[in-house]
C-alpha atoms as a PDB file:
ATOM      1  CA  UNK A   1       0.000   0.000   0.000  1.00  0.00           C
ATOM      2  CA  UNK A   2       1.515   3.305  -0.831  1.00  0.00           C
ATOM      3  CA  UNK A   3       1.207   6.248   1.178  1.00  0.00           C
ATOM      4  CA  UNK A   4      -1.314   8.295  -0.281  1.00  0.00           C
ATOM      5  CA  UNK A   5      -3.591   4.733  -0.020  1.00  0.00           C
ATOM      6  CA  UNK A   6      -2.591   4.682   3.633  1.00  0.00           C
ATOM      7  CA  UNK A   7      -3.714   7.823   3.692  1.00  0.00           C
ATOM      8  CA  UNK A   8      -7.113   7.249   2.336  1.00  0.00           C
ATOM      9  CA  UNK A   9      -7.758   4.316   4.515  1.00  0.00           C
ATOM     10  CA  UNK A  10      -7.029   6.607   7.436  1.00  0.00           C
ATOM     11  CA  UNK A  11      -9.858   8.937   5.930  1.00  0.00           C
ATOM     12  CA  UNK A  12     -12.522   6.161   6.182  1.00  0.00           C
ATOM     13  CA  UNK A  13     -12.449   6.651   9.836  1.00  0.00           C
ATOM     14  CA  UNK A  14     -14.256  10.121   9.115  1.00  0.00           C
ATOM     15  CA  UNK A  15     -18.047  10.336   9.181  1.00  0.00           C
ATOM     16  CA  UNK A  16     -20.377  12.576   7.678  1.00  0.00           C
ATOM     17  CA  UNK A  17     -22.793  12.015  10.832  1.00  0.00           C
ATOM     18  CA  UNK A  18     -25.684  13.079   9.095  1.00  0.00           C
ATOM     19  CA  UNK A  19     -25.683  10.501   6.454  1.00  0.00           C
ATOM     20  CA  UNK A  20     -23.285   7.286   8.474  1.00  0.00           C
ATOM     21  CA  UNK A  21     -21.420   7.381   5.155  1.00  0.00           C
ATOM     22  CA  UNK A  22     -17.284   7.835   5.453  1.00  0.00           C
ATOM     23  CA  UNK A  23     -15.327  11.161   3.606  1.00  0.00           C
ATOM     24  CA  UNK A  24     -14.277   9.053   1.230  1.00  0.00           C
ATOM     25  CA  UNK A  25     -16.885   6.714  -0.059  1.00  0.00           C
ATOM     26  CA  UNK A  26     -18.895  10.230   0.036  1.00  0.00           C
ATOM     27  CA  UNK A  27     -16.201  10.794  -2.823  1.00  0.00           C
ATOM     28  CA  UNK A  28     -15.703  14.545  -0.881  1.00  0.00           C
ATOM     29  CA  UNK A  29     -12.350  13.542  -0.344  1.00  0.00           C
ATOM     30  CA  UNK A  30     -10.340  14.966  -3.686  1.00  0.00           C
ATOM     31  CA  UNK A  31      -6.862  15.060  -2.617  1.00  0.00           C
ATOM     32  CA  UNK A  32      -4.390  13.773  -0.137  1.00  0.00           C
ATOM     33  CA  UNK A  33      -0.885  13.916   0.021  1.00  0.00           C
ATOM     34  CA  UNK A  34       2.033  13.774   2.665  1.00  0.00           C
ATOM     35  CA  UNK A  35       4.923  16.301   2.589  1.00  0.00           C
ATOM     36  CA  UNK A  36       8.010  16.391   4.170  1.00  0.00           C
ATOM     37  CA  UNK A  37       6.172  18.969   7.180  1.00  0.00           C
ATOM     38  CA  UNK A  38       2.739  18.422   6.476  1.00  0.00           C
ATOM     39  CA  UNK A  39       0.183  16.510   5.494  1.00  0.00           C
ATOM     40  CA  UNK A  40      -2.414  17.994   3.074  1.00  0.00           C
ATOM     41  CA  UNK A  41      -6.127  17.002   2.563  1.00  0.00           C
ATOM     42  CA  UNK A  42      -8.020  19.061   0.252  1.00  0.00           C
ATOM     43  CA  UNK A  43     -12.018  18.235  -0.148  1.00  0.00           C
ATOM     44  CA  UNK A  44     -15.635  19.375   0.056  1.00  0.00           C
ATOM     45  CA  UNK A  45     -18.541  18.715   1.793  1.00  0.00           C
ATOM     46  CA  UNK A  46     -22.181  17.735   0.228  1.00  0.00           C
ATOM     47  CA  UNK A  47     -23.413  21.156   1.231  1.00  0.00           C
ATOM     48  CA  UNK A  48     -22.274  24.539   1.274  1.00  0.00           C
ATOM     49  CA  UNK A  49     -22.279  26.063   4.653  1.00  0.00           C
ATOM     50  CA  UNK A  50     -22.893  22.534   6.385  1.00  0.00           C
ATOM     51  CA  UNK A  51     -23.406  23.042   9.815  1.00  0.00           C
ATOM     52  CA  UNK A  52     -20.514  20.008  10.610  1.00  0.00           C
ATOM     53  CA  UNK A  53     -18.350  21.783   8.567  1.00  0.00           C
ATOM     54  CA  UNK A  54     -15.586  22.640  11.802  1.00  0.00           C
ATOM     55  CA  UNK A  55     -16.653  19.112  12.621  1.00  0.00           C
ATOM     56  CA  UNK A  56     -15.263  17.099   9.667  1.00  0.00           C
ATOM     57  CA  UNK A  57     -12.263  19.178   9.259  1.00  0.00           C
ATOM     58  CA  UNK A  58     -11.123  18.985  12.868  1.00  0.00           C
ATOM     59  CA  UNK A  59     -12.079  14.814  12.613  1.00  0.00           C
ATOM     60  CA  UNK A  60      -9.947  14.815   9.584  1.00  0.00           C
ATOM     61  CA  UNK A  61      -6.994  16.648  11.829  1.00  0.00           C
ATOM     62  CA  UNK A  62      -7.701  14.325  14.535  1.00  0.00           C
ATOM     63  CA  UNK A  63      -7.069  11.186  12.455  1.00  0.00           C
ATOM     64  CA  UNK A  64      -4.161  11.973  10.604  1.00  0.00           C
ATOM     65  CA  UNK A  65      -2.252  13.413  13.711  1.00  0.00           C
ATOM     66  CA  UNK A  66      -3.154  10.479  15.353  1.00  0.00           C
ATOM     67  CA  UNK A  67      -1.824   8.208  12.965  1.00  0.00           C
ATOM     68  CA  UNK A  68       0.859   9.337  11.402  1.00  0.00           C
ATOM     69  CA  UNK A  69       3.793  11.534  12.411  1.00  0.00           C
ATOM     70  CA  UNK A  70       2.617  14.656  11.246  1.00  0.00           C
ATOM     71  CA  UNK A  71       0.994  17.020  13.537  1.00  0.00           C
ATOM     72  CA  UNK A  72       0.981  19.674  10.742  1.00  0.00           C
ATOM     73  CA  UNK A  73      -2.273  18.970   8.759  1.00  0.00           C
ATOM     74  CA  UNK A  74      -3.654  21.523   6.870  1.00  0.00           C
ATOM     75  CA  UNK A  75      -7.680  20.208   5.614  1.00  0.00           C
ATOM     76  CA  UNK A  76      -8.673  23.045   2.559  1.00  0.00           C
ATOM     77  CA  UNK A  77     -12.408  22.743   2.080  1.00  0.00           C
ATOM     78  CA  UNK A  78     -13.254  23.768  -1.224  1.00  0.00           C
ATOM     79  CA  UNK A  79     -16.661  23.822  -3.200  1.00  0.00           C
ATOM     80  CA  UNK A  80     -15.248  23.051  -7.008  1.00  0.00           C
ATOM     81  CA  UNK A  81     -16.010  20.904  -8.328  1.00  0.00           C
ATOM     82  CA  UNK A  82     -19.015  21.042  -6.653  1.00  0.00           C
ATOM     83  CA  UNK A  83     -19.937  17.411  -4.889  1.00  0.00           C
ATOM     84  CA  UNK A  84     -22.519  15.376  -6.559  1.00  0.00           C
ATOM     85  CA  UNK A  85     -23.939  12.347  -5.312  1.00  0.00           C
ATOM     86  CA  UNK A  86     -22.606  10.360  -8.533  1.00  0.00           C
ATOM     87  CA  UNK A  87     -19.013  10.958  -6.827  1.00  0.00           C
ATOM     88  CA  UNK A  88     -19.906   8.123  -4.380  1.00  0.00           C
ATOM     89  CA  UNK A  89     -18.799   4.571  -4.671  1.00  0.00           C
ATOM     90  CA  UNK A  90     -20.836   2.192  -5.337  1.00  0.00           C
ATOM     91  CA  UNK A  91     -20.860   0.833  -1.161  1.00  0.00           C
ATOM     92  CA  UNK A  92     -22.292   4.232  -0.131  1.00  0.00           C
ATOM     93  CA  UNK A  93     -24.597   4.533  -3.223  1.00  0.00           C
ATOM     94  CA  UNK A  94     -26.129   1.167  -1.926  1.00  0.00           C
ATOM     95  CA  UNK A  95     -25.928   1.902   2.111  1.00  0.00           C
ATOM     96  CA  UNK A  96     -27.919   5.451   1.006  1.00  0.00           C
ATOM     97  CA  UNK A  97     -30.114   3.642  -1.780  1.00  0.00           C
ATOM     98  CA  UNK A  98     -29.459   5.835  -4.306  1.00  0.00           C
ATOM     99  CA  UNK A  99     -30.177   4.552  -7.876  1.00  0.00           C
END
């Protein structure tokens, strides 16, 4: 597994409590990377001014600087491209029954 999987698998332990559905089968997750200081996380959330919003981001901090050895981690929330439910995989598409 290379870093930027371990990474992601890290992720999974963040929930979007109001749907039970992890950052990155949410597909809000849209890029990770570690650096030699930091570790970077740029994604969105399903809906502008989300009321989790601090939430997420400061799970997201949580887990990383938990699990790795970077207590630097900088989580940029952005809103392009704006999240769609047809960025989910197919596991969350079924837990939330979308079609």
């Amino acid at each position: 597994m290379d870093g930027t999987e371990r990474l992601l698998e890290l992720l999974k332990e963040v929930y979007d409590p109001e749907l039970g559905v992890n950052v990155v089968d949410l597909g809000s997750v849209y890029e990770v990377r570690e650096e030699a200081e930091r570790i970077y996380v740029r994604m969105t959330l399903t809906t502008p001014g989300c009321p989790i919003h601090d939430t997420i981001a400061g799970a997201v901090k949580w887990v990383m600087a938990e699990n790795t050895d970077k207590k630097n981690v900088d989580v940029d929330i952005v809103w392009e491209p704006k999240w769609t439910p047809r960025m989910m995989s197919e596991e969350a598409k079924d837990m939330l029954g979308y079609f």
